[in-house]
Protein backbone atom coordinates (compact mmCIF):
# COMPACT_ATOMS: atom_id res chain seq x y z
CA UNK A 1 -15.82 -4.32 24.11
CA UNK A 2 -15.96 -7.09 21.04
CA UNK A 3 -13.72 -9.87 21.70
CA UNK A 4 -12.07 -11.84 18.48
CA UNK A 5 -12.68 -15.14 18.51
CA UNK A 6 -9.90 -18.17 18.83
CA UNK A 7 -9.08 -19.41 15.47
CA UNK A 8 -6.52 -22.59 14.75
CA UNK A 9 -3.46 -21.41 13.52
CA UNK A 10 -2.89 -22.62 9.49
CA UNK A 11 0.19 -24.19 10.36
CA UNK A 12 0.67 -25.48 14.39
CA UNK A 13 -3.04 -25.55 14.87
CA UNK A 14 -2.68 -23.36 17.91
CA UNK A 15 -5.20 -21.30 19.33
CA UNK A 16 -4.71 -17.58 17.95
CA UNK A 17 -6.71 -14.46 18.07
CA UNK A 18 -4.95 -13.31 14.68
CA UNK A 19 -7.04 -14.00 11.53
CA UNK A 20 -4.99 -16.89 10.32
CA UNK A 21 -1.53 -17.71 11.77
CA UNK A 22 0.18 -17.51 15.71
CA UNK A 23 2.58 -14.51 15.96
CA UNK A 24 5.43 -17.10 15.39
CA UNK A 25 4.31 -18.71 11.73
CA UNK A 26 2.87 -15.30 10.96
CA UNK A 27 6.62 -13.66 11.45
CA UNK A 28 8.15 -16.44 9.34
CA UNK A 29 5.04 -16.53 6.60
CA UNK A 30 5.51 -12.43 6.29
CA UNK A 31 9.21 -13.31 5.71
CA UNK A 32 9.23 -15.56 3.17
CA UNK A 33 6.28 -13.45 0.87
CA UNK A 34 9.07 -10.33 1.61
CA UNK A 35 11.46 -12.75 0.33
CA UNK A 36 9.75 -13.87 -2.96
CA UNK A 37 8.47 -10.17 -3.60
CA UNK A 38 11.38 -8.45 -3.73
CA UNK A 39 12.54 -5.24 -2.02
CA UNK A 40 10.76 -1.70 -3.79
CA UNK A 41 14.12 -1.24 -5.33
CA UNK A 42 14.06 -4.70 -7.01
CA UNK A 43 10.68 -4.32 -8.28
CA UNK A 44 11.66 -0.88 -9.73
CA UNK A 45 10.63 1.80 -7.13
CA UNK A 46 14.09 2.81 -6.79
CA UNK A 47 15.47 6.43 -5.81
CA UNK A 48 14.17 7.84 -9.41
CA UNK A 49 10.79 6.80 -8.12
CA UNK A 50 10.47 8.13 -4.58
CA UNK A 51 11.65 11.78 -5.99
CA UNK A 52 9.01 11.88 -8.90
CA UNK A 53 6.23 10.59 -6.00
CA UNK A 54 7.96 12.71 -3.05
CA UNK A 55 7.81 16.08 -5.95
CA UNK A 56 3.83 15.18 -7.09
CA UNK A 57 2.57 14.84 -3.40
CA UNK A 58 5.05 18.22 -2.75
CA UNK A 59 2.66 20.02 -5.92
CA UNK A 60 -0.52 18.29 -4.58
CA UNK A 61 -0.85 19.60 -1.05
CA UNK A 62 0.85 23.24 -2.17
CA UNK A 63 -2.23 23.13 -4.67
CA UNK A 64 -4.96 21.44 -2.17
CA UNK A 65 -3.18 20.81 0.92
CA UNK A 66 -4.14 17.58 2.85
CA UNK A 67 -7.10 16.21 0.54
CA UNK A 68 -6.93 13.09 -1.02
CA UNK A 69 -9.21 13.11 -4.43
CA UNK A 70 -10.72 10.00 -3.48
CA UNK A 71 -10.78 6.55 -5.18
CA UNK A 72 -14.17 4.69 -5.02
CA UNK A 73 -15.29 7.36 -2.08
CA UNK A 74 -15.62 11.34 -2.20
CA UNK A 75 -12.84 13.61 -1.85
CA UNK A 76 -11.69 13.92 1.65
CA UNK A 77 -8.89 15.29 4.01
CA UNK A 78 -6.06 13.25 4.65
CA UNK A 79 -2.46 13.48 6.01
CA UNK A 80 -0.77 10.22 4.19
CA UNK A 81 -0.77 11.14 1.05
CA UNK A 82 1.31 9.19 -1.31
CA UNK A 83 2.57 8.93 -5.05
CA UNK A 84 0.71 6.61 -6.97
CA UNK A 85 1.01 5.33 -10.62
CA UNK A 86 -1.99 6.12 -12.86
CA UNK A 87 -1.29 3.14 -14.75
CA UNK A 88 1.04 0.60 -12.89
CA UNK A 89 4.49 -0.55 -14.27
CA UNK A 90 3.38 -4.11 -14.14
CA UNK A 91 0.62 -3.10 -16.85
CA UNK A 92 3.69 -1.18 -19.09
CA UNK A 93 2.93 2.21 -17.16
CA UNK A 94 6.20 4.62 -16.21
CA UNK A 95 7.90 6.38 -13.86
CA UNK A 96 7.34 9.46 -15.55
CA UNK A 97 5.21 12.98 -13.60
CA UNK A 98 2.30 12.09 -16.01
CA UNK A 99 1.64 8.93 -14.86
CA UNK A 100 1.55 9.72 -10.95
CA UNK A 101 -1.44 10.55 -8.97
CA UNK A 102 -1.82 11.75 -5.54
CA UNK A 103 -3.95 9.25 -3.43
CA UNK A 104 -4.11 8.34 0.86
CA UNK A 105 -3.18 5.16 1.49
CA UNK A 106 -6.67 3.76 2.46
CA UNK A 107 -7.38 5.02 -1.37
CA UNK A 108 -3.83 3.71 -2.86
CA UNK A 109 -4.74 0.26 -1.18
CA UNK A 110 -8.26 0.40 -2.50
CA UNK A 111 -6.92 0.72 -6.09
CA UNK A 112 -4.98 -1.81 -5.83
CA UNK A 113 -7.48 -4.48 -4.22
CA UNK A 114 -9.70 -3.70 -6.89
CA UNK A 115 -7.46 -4.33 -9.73
């Protein structure tokens, strides 16, 4: 069994096993970078958006069923497959079918740590 150790919270100081914050400053810190951020709606991932990705991952796994093509790692199976945009509308990319990929989420969070 591996045991975490105790680490100071950022903000209180108290002893926590989480990685930075207590459960209480890490509730209110998680609220207020929901808060600046926007919901997926006000960032543009409205209704428009969850059809094109819900139709591409739909076409993906009738093509290759539960595989995710891999980003940064081989090809591999995988049941949380999600839409993903090729080139992301923060760098001018769109909404439209061309522009989505099918990735997991381990492989959609990858992409986006790495860009």
């Amino acid at each position: 069994m591996v045991t975490r150790r105790q680490r100071p919270c950022l903000d209180c100081g108290t002893l926590t096993r989480n990685p930075s914050r207590c459960d209480v400053h890490q509730a209110a810190w998680q609220a207020r970078q929901n808060q600046q951020r926007g919901s997926a709606t006000q960032r543009g991932y409205g209704s428009a958006w969850r059809r094109t990705a819900a139709a591409a991952v739909s076409a993906h796994r009738a093509e290759y069923g539960d595989w995710c093509p891999g980003w940064g790692v081989l090809p591999h199976h995988a049941t949380d497959l999600t839409g993903d945009h090729k080139v992301a509308k923060v760098n001018g990319g769109s909404d439209e079918p061309a522009n989505v990929q099918v990735l997991c989420r381990a492989c959609n969070s990858r992409k986006h740590a790495n860009r």
